[in-house]
C-alpha atoms as a PDB file:
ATOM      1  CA  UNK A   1       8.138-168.808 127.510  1.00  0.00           C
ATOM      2  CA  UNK A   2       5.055-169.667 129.352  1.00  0.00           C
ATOM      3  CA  UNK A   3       4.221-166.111 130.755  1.00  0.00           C
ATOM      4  CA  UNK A   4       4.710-165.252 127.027  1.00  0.00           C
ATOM      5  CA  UNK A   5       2.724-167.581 125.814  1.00  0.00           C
ATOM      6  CA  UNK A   6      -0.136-166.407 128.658  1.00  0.00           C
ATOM      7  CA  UNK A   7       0.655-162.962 127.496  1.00  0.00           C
ATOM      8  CA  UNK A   8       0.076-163.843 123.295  1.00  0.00           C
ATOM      9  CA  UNK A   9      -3.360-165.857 124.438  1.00  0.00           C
ATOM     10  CA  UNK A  10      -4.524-162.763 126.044  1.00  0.00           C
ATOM     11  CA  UNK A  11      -3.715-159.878 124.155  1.00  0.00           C
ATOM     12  CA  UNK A  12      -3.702-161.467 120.808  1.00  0.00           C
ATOM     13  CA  UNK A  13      -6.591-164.420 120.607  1.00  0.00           C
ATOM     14  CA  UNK A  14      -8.819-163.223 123.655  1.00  0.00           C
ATOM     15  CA  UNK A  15      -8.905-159.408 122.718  1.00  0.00           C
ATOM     16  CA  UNK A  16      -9.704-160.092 119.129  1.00  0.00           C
ATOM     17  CA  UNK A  17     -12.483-162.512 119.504  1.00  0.00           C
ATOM     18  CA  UNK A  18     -13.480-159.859 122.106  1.00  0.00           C
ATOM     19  CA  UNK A  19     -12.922-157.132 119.191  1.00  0.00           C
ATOM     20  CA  UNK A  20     -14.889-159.427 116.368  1.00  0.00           C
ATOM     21  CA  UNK A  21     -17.427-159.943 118.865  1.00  0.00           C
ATOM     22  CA  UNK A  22     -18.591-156.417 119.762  1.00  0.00           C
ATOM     23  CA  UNK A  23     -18.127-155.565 116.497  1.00  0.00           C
ATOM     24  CA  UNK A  24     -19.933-158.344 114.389  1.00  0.00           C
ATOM     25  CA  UNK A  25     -17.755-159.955 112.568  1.00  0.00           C
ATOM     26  CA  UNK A  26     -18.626-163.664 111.807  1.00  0.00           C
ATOM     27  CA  UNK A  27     -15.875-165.816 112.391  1.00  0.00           C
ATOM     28  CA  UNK A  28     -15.966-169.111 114.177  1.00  0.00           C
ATOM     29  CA  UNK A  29     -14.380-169.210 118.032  1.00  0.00           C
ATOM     30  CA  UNK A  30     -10.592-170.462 118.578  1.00  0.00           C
ATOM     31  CA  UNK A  31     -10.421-172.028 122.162  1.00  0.00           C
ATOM     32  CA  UNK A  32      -7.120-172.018 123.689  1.00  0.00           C
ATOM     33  CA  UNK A  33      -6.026-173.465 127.020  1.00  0.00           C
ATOM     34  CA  UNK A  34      -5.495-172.037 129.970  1.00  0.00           C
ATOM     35  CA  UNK A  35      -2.290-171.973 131.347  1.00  0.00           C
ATOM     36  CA  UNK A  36      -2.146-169.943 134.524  1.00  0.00           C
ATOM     37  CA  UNK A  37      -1.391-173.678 136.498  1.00  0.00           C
ATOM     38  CA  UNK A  38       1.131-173.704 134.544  1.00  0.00           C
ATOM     39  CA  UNK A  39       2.355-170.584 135.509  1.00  0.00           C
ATOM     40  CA  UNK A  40       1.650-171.281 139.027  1.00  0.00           C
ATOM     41  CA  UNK A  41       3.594-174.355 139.322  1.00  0.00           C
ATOM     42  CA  UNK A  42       6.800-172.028 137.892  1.00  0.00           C
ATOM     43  CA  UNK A  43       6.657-169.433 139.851  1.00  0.00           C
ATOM     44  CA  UNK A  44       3.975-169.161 142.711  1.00  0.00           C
ATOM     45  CA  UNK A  45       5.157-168.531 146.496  1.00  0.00           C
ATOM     46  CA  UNK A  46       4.914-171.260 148.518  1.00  0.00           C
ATOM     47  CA  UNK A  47       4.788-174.164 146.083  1.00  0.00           C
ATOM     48  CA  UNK A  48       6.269-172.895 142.775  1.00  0.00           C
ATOM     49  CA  UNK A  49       8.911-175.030 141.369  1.00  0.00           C
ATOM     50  CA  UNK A  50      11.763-171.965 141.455  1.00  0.00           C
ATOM     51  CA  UNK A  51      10.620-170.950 145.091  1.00  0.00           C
ATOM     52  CA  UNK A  52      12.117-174.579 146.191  1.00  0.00           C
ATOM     53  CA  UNK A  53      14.705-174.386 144.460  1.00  0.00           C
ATOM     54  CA  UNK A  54      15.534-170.648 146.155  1.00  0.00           C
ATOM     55  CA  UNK A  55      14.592-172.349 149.409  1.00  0.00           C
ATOM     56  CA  UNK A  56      16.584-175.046 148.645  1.00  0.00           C
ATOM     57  CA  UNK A  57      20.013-172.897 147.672  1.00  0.00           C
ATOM     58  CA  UNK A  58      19.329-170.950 151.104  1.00  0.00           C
ATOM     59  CA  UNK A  59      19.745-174.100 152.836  1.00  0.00           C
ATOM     60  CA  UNK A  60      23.151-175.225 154.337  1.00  0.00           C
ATOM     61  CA  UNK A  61      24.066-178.915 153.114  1.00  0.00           C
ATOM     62  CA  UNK A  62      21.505-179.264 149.926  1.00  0.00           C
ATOM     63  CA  UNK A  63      22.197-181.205 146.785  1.00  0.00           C
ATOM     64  CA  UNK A  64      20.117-182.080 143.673  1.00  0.00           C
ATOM     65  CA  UNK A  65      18.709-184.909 145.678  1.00  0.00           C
ATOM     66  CA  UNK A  66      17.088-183.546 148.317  1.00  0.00           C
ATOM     67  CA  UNK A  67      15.779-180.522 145.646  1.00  0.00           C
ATOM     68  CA  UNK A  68      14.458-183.628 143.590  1.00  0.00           C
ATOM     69  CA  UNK A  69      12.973-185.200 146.623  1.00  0.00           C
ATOM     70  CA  UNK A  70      11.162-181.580 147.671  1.00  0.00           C
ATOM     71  CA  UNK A  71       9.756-181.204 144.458  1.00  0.00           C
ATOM     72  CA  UNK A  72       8.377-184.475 144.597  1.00  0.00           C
ATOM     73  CA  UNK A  73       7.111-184.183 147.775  1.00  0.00           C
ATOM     74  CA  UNK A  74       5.481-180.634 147.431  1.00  0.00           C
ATOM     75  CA  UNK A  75       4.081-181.380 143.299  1.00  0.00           C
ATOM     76  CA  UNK A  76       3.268-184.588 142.831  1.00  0.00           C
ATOM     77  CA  UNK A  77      -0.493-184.040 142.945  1.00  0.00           C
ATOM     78  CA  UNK A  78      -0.062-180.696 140.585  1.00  0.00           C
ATOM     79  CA  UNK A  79      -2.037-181.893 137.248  1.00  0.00           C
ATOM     80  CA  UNK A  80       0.841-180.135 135.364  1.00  0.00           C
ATOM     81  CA  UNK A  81       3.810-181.904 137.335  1.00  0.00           C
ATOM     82  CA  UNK A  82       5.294-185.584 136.285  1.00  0.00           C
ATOM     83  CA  UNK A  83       7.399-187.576 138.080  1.00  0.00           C
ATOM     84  CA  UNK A  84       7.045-191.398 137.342  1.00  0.00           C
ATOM     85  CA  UNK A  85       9.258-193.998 138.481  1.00  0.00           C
ATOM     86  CA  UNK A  86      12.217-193.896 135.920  1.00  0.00           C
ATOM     87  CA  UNK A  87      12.058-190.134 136.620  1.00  0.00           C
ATOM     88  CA  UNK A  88      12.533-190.379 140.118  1.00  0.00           C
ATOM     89  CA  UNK A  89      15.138-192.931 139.453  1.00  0.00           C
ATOM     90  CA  UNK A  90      16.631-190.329 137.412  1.00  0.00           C
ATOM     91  CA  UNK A  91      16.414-187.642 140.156  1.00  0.00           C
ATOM     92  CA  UNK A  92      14.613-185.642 137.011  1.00  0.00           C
ATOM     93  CA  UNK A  93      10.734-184.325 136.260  1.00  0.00           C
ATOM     94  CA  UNK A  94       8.553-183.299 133.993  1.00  0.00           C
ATOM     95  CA  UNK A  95       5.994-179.841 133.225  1.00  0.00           C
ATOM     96  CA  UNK A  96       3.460-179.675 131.042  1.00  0.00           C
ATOM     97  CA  UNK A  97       4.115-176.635 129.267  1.00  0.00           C
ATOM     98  CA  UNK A  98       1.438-175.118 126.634  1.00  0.00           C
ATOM     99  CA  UNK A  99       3.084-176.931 123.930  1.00  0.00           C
ATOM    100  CA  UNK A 100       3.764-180.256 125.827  1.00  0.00           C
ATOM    101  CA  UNK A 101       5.813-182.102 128.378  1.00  0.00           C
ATOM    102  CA  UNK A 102       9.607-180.907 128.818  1.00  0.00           C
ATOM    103  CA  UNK A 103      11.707-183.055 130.867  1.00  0.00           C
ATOM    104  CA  UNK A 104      14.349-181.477 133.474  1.00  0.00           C
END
């Protein structure tokens, strides 16, 4: 849903204001926000949130713990990552999505 979501900002709101631009048309601006960290903290190599948890199922003698504990180790200072104390607690996090915080 992000990368859609990335995908609908770009094509749809970014080329028309592009569009209405070159062309003339008054209208007043619609910001948007960015969410490539968002994206990022998903997917990327290295850091991404799936590329532990493929790490993690390549691992002999994982569980959700030590997944949870990775994550929290590797994202805690990712702007788009949450994981207060009752989260931890829970073994669970949170992502900032474009349209808000989703707990897992």
């Amino acid at each position: 849903n992000e990368a859609l979501q990335q995908q609908f900002n770009n094509f749809v709101l970014k080329n028309e204001q592009e569009e209405y631009e070159q062309e003339g048309i008054n209208w007043s601006f619609i910001s948007f926000p960015e969410n490539q960290d968002a994206l990022d903290l998903i997917w990327k190599k290295g850091y991404g949130i799936l590329n532990i948890l493929d790490d993690q199922c390549r691992a002999p003698g994982t569980t959700d713990k030590t997944f949870a504990n990775d994550l929290y180790q590797k994202l805690t200072n990712k702007p788009r990552f949450e994981a207060n104390f009752r989260q931890v607690g829970a073994r669970q996090f949170g992502v900032f999505h474009y349209a808000g915080l989703v707990e897992y």
